[in-house]
PDB file of N, CA and C in Angstrom:
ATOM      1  N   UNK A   1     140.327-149.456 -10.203  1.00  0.00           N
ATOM      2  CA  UNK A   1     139.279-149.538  -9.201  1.00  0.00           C
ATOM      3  C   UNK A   1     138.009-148.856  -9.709  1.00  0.00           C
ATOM      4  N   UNK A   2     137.891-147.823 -10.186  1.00  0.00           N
ATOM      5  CA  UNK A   2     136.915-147.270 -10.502  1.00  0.00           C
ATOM      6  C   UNK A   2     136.178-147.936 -11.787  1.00  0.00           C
ATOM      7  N   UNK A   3     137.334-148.749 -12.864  1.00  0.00           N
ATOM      8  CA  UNK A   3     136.329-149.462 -13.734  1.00  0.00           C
ATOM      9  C   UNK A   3     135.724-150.726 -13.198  1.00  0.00           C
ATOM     10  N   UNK A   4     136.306-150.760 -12.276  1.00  0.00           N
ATOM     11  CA  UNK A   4     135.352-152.176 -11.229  1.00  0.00           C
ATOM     12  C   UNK A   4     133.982-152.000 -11.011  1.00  0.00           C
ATOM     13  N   UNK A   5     134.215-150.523 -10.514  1.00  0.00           N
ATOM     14  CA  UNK A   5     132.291-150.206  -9.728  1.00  0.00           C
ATOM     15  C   UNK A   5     131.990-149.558 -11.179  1.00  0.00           C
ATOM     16  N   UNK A   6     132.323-149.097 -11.923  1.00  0.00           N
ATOM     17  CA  UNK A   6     131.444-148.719 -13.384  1.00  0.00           C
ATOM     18  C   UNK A   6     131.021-149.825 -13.930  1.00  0.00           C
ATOM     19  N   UNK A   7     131.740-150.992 -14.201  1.00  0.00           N
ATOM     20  CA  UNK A   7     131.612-152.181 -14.709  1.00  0.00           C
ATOM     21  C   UNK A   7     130.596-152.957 -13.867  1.00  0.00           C
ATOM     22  N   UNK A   8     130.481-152.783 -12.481  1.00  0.00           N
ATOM     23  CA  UNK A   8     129.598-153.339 -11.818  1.00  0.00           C
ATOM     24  C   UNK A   8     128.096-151.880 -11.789  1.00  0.00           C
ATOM     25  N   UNK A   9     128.209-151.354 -12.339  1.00  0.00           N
ATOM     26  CA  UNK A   9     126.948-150.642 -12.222  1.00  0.00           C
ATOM     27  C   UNK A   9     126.082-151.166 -12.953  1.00  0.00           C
ATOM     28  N   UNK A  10     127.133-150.985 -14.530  1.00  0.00           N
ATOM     29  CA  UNK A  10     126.491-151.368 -16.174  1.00  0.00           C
ATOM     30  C   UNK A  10     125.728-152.697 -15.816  1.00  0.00           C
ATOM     31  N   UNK A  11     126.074-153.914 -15.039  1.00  0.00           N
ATOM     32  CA  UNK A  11     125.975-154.762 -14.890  1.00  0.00           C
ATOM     33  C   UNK A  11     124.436-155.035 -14.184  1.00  0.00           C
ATOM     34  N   UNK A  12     124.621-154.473 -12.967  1.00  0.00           N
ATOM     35  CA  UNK A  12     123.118-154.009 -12.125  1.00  0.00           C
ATOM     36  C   UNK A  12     122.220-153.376 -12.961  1.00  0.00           C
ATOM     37  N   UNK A  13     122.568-152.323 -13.837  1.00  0.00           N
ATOM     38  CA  UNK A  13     121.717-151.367 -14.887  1.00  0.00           C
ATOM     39  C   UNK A  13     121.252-152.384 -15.708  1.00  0.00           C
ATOM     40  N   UNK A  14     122.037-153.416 -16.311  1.00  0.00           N
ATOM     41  CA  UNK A  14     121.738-154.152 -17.480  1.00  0.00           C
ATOM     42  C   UNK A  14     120.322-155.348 -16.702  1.00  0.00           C
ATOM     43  N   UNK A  15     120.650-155.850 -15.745  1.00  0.00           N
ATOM     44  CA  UNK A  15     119.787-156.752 -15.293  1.00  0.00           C
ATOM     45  C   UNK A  15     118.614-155.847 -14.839  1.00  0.00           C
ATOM     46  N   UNK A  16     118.518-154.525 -14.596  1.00  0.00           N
ATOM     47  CA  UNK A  16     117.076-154.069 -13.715  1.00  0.00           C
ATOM     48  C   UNK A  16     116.771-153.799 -15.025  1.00  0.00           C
ATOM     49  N   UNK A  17     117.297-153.208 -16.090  1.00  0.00           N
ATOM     50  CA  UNK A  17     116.491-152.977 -17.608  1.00  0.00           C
ATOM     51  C   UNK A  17     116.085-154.396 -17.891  1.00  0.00           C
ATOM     52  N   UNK A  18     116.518-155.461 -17.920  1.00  0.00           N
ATOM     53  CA  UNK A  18     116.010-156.847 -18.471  1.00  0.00           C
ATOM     54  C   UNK A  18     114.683-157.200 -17.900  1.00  0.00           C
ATOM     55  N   UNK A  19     114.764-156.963 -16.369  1.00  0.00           N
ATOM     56  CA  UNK A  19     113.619-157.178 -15.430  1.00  0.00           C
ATOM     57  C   UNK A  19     112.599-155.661 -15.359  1.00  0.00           C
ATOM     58  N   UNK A  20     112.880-154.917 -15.595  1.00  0.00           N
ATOM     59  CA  UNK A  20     112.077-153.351 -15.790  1.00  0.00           C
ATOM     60  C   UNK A  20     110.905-154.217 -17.299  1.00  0.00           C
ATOM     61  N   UNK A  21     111.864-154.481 -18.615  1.00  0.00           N
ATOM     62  CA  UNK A  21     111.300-154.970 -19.854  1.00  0.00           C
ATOM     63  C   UNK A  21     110.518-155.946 -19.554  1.00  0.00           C
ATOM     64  N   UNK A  22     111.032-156.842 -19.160  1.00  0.00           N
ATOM     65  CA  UNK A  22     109.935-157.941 -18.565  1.00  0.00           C
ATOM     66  C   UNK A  22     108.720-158.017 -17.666  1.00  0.00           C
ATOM     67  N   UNK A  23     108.802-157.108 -17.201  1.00  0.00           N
ATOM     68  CA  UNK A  23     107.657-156.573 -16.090  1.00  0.00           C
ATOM     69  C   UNK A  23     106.690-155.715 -16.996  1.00  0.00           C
ATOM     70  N   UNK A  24     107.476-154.946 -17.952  1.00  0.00           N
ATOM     71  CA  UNK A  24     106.018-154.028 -18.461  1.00  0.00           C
ATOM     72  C   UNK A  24     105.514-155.103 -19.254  1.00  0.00           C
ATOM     73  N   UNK A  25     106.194-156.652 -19.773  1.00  0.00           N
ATOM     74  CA  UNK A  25     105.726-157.432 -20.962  1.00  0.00           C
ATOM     75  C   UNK A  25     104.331-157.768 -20.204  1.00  0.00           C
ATOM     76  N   UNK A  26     104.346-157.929 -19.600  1.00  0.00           N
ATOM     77  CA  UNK A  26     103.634-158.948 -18.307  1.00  0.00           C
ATOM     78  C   UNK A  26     102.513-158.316 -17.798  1.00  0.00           C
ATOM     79  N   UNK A  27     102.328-156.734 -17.602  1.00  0.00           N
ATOM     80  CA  UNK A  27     101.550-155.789 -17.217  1.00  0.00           C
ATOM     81  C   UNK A  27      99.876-156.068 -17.335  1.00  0.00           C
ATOM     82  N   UNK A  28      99.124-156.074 -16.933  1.00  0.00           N
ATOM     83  CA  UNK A  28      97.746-156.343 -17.560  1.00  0.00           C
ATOM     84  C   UNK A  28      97.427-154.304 -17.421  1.00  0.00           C
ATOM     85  N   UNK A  29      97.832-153.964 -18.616  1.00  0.00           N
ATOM     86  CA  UNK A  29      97.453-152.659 -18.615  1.00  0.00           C
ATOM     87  C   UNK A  29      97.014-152.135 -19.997  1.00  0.00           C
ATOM     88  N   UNK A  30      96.121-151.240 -20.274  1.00  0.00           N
ATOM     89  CA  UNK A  30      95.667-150.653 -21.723  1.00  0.00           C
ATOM     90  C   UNK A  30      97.342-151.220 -22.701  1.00  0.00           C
ATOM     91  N   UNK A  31      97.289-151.241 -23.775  1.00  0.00           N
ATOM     92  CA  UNK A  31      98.173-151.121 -24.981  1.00  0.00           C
ATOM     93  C   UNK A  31      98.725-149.890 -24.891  1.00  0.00           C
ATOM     94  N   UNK A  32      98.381-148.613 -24.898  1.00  0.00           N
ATOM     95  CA  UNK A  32      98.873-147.348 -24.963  1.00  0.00           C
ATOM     96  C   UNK A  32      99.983-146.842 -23.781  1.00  0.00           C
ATOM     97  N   UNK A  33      99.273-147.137 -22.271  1.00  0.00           N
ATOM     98  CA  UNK A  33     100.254-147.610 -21.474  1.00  0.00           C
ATOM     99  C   UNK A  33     101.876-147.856 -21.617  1.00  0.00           C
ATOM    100  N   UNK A  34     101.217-149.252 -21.946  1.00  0.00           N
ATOM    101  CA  UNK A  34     102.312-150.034 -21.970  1.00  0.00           C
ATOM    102  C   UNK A  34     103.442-149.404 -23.460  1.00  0.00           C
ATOM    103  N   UNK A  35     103.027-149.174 -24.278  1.00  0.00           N
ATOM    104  CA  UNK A  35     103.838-148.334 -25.258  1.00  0.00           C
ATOM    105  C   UNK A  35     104.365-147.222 -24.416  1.00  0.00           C
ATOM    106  N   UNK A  36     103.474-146.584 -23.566  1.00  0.00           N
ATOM    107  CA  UNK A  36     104.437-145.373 -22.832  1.00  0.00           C
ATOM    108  C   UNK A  36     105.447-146.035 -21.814  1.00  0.00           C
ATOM    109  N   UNK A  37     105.007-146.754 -21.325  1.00  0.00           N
ATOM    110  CA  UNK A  37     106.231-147.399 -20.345  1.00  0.00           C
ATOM    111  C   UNK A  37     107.326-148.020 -21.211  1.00  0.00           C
ATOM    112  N   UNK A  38     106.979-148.692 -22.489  1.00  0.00           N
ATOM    113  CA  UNK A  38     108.335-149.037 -23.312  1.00  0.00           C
ATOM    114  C   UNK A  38     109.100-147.965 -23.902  1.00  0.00           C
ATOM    115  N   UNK A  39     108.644-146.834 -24.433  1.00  0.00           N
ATOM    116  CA  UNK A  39     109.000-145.244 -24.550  1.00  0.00           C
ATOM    117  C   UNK A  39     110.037-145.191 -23.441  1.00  0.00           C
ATOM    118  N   UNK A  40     109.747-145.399 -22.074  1.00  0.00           N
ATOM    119  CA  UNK A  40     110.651-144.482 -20.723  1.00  0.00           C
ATOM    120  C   UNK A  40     111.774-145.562 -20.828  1.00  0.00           C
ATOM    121  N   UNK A  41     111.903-147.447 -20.723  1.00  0.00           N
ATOM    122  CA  UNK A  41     112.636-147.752 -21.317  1.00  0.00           C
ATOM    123  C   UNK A  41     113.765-147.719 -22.093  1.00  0.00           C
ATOM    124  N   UNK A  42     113.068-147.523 -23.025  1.00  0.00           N
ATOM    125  CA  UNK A  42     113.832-146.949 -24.093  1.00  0.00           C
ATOM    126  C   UNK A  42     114.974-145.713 -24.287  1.00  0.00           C
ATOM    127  N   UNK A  43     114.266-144.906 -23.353  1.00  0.00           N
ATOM    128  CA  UNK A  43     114.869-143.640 -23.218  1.00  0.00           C
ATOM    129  C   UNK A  43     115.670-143.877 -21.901  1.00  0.00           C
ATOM    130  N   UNK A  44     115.810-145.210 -21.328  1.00  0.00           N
ATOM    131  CA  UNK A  44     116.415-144.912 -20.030  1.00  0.00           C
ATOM    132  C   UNK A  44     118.056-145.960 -20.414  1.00  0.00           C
ATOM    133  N   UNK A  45     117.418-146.484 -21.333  1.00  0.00           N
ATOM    134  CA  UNK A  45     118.386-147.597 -22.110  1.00  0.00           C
ATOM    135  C   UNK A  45     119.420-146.312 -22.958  1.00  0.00           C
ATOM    136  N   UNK A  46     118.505-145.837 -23.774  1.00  0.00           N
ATOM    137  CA  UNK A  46     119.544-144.885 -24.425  1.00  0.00           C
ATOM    138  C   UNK A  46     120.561-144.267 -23.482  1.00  0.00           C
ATOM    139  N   UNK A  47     119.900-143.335 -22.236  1.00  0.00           N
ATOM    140  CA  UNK A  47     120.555-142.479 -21.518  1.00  0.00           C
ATOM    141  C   UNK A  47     121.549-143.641 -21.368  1.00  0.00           C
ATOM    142  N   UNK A  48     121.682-144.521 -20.857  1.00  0.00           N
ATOM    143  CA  UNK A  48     122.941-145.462 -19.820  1.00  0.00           C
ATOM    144  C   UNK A  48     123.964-145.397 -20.522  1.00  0.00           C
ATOM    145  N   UNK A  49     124.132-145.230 -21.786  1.00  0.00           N
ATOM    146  CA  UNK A  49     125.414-145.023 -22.990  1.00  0.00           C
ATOM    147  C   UNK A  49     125.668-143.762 -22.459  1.00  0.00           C
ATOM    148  N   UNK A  50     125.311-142.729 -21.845  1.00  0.00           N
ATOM    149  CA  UNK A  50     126.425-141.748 -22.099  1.00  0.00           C
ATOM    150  C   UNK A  50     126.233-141.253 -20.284  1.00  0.00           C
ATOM    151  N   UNK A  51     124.748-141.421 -19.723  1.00  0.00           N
ATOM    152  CA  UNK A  51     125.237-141.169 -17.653  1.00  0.00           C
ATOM    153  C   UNK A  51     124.395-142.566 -17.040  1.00  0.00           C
ATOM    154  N   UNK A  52     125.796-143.370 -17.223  1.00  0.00           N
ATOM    155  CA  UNK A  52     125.298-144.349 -16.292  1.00  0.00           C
ATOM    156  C   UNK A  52     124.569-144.537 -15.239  1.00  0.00           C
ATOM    157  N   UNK A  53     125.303-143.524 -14.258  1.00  0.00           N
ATOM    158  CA  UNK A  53     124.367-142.933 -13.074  1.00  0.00           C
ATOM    159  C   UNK A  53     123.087-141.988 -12.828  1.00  0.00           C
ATOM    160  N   UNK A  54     123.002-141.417 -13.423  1.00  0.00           N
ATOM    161  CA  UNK A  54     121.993-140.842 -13.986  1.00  0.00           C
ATOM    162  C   UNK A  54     120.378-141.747 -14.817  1.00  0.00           C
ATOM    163  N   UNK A  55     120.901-142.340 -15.505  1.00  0.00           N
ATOM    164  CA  UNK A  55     120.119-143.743 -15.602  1.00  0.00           C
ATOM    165  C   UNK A  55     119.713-144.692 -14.810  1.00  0.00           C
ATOM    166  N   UNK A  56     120.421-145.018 -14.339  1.00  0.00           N
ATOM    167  CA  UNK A  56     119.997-145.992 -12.893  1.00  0.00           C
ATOM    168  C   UNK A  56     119.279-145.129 -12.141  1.00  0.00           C
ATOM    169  N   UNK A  57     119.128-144.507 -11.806  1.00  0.00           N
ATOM    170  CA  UNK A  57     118.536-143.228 -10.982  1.00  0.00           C
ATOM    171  C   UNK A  57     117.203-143.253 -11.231  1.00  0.00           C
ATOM    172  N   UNK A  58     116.844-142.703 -12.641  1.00  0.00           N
ATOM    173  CA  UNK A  58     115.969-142.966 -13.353  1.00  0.00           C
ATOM    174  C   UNK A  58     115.338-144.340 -13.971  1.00  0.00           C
ATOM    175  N   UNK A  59     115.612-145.153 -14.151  1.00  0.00           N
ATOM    176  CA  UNK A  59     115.502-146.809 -14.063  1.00  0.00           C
ATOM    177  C   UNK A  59     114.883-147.211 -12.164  1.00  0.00           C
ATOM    178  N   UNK A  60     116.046-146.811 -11.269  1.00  0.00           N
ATOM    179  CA  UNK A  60     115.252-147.086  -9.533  1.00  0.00           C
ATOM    180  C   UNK A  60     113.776-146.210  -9.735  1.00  0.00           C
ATOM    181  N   UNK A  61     113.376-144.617 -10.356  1.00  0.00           N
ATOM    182  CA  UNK A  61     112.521-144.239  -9.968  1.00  0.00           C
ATOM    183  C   UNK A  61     111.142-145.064 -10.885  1.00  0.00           C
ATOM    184  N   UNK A  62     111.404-145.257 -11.872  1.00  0.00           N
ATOM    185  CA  UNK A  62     110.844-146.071 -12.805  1.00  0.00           C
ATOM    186  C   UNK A  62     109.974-147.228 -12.006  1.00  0.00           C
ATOM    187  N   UNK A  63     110.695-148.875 -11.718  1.00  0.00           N
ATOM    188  CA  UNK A  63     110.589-149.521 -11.177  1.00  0.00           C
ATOM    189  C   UNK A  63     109.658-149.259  -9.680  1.00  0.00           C
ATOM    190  N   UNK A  64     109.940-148.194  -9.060  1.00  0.00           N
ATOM    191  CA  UNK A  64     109.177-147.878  -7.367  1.00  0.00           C
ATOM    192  C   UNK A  64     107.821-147.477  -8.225  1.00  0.00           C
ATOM    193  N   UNK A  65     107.649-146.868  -9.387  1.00  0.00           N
ATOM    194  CA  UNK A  65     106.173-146.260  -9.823  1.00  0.00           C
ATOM    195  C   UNK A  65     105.638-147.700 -10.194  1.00  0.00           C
ATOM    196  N   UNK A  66     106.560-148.760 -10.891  1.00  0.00           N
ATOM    197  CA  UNK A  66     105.669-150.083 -11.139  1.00  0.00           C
ATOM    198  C   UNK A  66     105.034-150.500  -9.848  1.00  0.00           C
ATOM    199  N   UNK A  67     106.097-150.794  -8.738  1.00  0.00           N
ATOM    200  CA  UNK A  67     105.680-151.122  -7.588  1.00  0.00           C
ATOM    201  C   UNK A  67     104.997-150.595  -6.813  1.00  0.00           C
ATOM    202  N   UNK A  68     104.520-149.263  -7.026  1.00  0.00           N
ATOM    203  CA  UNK A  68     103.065-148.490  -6.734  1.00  0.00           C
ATOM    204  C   UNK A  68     102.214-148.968  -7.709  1.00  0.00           C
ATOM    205  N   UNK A  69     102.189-149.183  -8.636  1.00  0.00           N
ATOM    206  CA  UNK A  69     100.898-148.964  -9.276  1.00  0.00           C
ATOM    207  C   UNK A  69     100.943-148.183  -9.909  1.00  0.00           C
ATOM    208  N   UNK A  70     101.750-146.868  -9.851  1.00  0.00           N
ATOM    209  CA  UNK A  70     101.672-145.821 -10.616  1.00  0.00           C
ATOM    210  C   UNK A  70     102.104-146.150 -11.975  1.00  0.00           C
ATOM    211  N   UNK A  71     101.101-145.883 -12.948  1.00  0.00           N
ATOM    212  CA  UNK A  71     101.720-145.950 -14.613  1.00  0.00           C
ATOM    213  C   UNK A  71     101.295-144.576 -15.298  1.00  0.00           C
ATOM    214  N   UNK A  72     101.605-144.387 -16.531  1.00  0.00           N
ATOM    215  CA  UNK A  72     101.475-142.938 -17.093  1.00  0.00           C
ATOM    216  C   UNK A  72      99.683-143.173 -17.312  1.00  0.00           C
ATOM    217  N   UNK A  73      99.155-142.128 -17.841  1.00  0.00           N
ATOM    218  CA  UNK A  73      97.960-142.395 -18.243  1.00  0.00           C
ATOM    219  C   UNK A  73      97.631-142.343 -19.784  1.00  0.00           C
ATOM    220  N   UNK A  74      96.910-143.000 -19.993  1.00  0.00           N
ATOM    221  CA  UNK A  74      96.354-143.949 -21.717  1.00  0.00           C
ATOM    222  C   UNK A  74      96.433-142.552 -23.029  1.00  0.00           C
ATOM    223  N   UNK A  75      97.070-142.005 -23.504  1.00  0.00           N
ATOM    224  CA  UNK A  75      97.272-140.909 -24.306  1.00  0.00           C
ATOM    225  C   UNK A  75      95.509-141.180 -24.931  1.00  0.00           C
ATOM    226  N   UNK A  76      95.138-140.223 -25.580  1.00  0.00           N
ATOM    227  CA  UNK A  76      93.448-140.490 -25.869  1.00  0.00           C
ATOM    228  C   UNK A  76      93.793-140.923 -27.723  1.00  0.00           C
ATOM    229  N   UNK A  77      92.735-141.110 -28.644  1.00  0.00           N
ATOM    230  CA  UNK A  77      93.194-141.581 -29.637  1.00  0.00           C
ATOM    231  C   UNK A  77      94.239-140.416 -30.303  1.00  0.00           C
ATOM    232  N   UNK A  78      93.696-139.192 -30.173  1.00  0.00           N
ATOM    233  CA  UNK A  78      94.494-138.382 -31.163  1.00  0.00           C
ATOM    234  C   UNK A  78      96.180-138.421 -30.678  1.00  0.00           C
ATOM    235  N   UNK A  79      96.397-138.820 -29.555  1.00  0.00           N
ATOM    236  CA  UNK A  79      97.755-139.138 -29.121  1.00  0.00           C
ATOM    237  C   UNK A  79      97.809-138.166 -27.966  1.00  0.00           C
ATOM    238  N   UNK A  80      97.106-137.196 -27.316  1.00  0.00           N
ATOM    239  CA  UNK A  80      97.168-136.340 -26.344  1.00  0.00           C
ATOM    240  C   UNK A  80      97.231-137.332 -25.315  1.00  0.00           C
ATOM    241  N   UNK A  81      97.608-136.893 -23.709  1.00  0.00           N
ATOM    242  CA  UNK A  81      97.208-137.654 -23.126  1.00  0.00           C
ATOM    243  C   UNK A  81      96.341-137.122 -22.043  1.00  0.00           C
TER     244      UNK A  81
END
């Protein structure tokens, strides 16, 4: 029973990362941005290998900042942000 709902998490996790990726592709936002939003990605993809739940967590808070509007802000050239 319990690898049912783990197996069904990975599953939900795997499709909101597909649609999370696809949404920043799509973004009309600076380049730098959008490298930081593929960064959190990335790092949210990594996390799901070892706290599934914990990831999704972070993946839901992710997604509600797209759906605000909220994105990181444009690091300046030297890479600060």
């Amino acid at each position: 029973m319990e690898r049912d709902s783990q197996l069904e998490l990975f599953r939900l996790v795997a499709d909101r990362l597909k649609e999370a990726h696809s949404r920043v592709r799509t973004l009309q936002v600076p380049e730098g941005v959008r490298m930081a939003l593929s960064r959190k990605l990335l790092a949210i993809t990594a996390a799901a290998k070892h706290d599934l739940s914990g990831a999704a967590m972070r993946l839901d808070r992710l997604m509600n900042d797209l759906d605000e509007g909220r994105f990181p802000e444009e690091p300046d050239r030297d890479g600060t942000p």
